[in-house]
Protein backbone atom coordinates (compact mmCIF):
# COMPACT_ATOMS: atom_id res chain seq x y z
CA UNK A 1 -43.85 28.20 18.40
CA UNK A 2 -42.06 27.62 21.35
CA UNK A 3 -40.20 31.15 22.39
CA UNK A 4 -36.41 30.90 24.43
CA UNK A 5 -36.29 32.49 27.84
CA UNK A 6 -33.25 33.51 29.32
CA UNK A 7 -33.18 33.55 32.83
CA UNK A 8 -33.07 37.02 34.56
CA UNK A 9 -30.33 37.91 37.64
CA UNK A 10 -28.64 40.22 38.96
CA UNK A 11 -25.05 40.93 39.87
CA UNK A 12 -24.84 38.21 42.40
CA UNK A 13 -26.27 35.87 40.30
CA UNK A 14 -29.76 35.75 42.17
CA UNK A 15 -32.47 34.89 40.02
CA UNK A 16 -34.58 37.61 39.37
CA UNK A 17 -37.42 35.87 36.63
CA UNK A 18 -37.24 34.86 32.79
CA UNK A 19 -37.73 36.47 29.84
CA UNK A 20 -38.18 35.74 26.17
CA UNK A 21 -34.60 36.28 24.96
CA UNK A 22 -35.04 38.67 22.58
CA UNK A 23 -37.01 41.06 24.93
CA UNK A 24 -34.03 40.76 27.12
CA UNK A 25 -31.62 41.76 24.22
CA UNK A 26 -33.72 44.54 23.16
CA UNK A 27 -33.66 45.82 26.59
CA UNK A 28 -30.34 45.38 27.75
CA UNK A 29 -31.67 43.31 31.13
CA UNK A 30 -28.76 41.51 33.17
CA UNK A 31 -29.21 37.28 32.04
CA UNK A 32 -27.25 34.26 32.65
CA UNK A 33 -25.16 32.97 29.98
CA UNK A 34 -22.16 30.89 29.27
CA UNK A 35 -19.31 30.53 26.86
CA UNK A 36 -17.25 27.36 25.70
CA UNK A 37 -13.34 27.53 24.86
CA UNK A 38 -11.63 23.94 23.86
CA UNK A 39 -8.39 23.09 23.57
CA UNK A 40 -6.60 20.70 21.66
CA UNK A 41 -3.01 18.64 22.83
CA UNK A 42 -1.24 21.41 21.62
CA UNK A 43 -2.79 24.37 23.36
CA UNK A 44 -4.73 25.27 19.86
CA UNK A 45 -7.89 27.15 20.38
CA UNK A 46 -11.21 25.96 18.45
CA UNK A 47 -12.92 28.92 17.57
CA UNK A 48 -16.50 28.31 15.39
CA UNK A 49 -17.45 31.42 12.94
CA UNK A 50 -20.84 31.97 13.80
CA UNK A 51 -23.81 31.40 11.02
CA UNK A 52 -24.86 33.92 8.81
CA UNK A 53 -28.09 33.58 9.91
CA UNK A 54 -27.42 34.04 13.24
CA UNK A 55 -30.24 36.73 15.11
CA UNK A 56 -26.88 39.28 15.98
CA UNK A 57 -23.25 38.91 15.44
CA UNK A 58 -23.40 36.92 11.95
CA UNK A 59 -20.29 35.48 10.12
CA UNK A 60 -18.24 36.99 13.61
CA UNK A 61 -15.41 34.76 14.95
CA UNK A 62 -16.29 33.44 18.17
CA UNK A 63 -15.22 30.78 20.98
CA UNK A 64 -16.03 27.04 20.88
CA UNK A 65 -20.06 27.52 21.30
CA UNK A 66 -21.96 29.77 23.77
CA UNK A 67 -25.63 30.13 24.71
CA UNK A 68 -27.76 30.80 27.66
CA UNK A 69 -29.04 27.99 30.17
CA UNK A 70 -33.22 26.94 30.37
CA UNK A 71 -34.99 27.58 33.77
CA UNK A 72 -34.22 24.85 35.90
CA UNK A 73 -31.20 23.47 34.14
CA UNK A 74 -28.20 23.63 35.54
CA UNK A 75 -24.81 26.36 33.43
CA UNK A 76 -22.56 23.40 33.05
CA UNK A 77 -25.19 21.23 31.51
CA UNK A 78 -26.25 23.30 29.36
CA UNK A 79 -22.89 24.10 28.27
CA UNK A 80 -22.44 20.32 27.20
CA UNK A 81 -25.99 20.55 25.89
CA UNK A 82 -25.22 23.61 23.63
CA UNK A 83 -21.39 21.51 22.57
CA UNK A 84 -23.09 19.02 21.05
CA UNK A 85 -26.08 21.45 19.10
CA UNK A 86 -23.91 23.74 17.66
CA UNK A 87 -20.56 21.42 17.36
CA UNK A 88 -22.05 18.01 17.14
CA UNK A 89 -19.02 17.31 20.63
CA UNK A 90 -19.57 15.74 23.42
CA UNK A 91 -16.47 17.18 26.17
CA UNK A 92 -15.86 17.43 29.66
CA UNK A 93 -15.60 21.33 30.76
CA UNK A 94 -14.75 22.47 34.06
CA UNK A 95 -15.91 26.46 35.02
CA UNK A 96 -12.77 28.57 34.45
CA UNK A 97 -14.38 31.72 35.62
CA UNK A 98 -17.47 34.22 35.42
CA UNK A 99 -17.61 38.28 34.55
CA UNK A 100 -20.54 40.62 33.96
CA UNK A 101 -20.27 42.70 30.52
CA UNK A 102 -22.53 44.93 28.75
CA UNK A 103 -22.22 45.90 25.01
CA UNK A 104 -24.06 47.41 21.63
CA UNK A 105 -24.65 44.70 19.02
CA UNK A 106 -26.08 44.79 15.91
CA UNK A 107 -30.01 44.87 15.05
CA UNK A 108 -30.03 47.48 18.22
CA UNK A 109 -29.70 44.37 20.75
CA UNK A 110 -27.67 44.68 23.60
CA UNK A 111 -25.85 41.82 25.70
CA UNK A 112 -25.86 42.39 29.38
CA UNK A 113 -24.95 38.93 30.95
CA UNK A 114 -23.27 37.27 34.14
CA UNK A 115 -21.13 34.97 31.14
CA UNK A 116 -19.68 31.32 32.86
CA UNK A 117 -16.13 30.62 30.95
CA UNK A 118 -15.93 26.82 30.90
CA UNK A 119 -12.57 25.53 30.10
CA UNK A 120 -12.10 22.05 28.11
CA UNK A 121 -9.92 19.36 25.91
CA UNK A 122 -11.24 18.28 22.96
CA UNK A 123 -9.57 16.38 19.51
CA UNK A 124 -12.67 14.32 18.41
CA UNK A 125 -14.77 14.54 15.63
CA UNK A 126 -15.96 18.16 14.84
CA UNK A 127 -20.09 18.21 13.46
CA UNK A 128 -21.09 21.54 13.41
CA UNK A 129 -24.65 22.48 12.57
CA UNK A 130 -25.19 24.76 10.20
CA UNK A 131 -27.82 26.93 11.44
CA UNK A 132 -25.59 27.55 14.15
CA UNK A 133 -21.88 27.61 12.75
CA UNK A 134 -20.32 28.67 9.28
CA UNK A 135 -16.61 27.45 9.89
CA UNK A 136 -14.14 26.28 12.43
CA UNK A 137 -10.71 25.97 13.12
CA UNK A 138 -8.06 25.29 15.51
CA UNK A 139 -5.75 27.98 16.10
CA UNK A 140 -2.62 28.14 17.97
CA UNK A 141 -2.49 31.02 20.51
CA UNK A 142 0.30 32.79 18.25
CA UNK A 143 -2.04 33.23 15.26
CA UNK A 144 -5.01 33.65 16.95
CA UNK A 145 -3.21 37.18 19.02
CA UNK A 146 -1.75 38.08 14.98
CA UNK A 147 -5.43 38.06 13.53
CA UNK A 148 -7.09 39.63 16.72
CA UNK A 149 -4.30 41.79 16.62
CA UNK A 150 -4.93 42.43 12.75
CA UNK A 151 -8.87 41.99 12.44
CA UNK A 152 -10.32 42.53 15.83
CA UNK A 153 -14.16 43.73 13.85
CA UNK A 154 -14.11 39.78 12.60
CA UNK A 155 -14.44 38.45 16.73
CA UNK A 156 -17.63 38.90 18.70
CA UNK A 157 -17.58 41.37 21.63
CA UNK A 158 -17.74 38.88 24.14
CA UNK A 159 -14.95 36.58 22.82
CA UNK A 160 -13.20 40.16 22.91
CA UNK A 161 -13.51 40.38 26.28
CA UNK A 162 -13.32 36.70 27.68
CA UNK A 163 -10.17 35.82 25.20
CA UNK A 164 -7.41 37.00 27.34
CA UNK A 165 -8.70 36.27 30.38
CA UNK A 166 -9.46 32.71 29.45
CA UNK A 167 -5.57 32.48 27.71
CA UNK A 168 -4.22 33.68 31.26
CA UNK A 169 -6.31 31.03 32.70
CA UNK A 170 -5.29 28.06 30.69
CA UNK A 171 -1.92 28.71 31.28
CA UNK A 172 -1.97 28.50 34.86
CA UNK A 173 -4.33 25.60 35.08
CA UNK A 174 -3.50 23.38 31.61
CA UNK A 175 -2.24 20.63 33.55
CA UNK A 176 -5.67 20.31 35.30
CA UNK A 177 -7.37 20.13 32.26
C-alpha cells in the first residue's frame, strides 16, 4: 500500500524533506498544502461538506476541495489535480494568496501548513466522489456569513481562517477572474 507524503518546509517555504502524512499530522510538522474556493457568475461560493469517512474533520463544511501537493509536482497542479478527484471539475485557478496556520483537530492530529488559496470560476457539471465529499452547494456570500455566523462548529478550521481573507480578495480582484 502506497503511503501519502506531504512535503516538509518551513516558513519560507524551503523544502525541508517528506513525510508520510499522517506522521506529519500527528506531529504537528510545518507541510505544504493548498485550498480551492470557486465561484460561480453570481459571486456564489461552492463549498463541498467533507465525507464522513474522512481521516479528521468528517461531515465539516469546507471550501471547494483542498489537499497537499506530491514531491516534485508543482501547488497549482495539484490543485487542478485534487478539483477533478474530489469534485469530478476541471477549472482554471489563479493563486490568490498563502498563510501559515496551526490548529487542534480531531483524532489528536494537528494541521501546521504553509496553505496556497487558489481563486477560480466555475458553473459546469459538479461530480463529486464520494469517498471524498458528502454534499455541495453554492452559496451566496450573504448566507454563507448567516450560517458561519450561526454554526461556525459545522466549517473546518482552515476554511475558518482562509474564508474572509479569500472574500476580501475576490472582491478586489473578481474582474480578473
Amino acid at each position: 500500500m502506497h503511503l501519502e507524503q506531504v512535503i516538509l518546509v518551513d516558513e519560507l517555504d524551503n523544502e525541508l524533506g517528506l513525510m508520510e502524512k499522517m506522521e506529519a499530522h500527528q506531529k504537528g510538522l510545518l507541510h505544504r498544502a493548498f485550498s480551492v474556493f470557486l465561484f460561480d457568475n453570481n459571486g456564489n461560493m461552492l463549498l463541498q461538506q467533507r465525507a464522513l469517512g474522512k481521516y479528521h474533520s468528517p461531515g465539516l463544511w469546507t471550501n471547494t476541495c483542498c489537499s497537499h501537493p506530491r514531491p516534485g509536482e508543482a501547488v497549482i497542479d495539484a490543485a487542478k489535480r485534487r478539483l477533478m478527484e474530489e469534485m469530478g471539475i476541471v477549472s482554471e485557478v489563479k493563486m490568490a494568496f498563502s498563510f501559515i496556520y496551526k490548529a487542534s483537530l480531531d483524532q489528536g492530529l494537528t494541521e501546521h501548513e504553509l496553505d496556497y488559496v487558489f481563486v477560480g470560476n466555475y458553473e459546469g457539471v459538479i461530480n463529486p466522489n464520494c469517498l471524498e465529499v458528502s454534499n455541495y452547494l453554492y452559496i451566496s456570500k450573504e448566507d454563507l456569513k448567516s450560517k458561519f455566523e450561526a454554526n461556525a462548529e459545522d466549517f473546518t478550521v482552515w476554511f475558518k481562517i482562509a474564508y474572509p481573507r479569500v472574500v476580501e480578495w475576490y472582491e478586489l480582484n473578481i474582474v480578473n477572474l
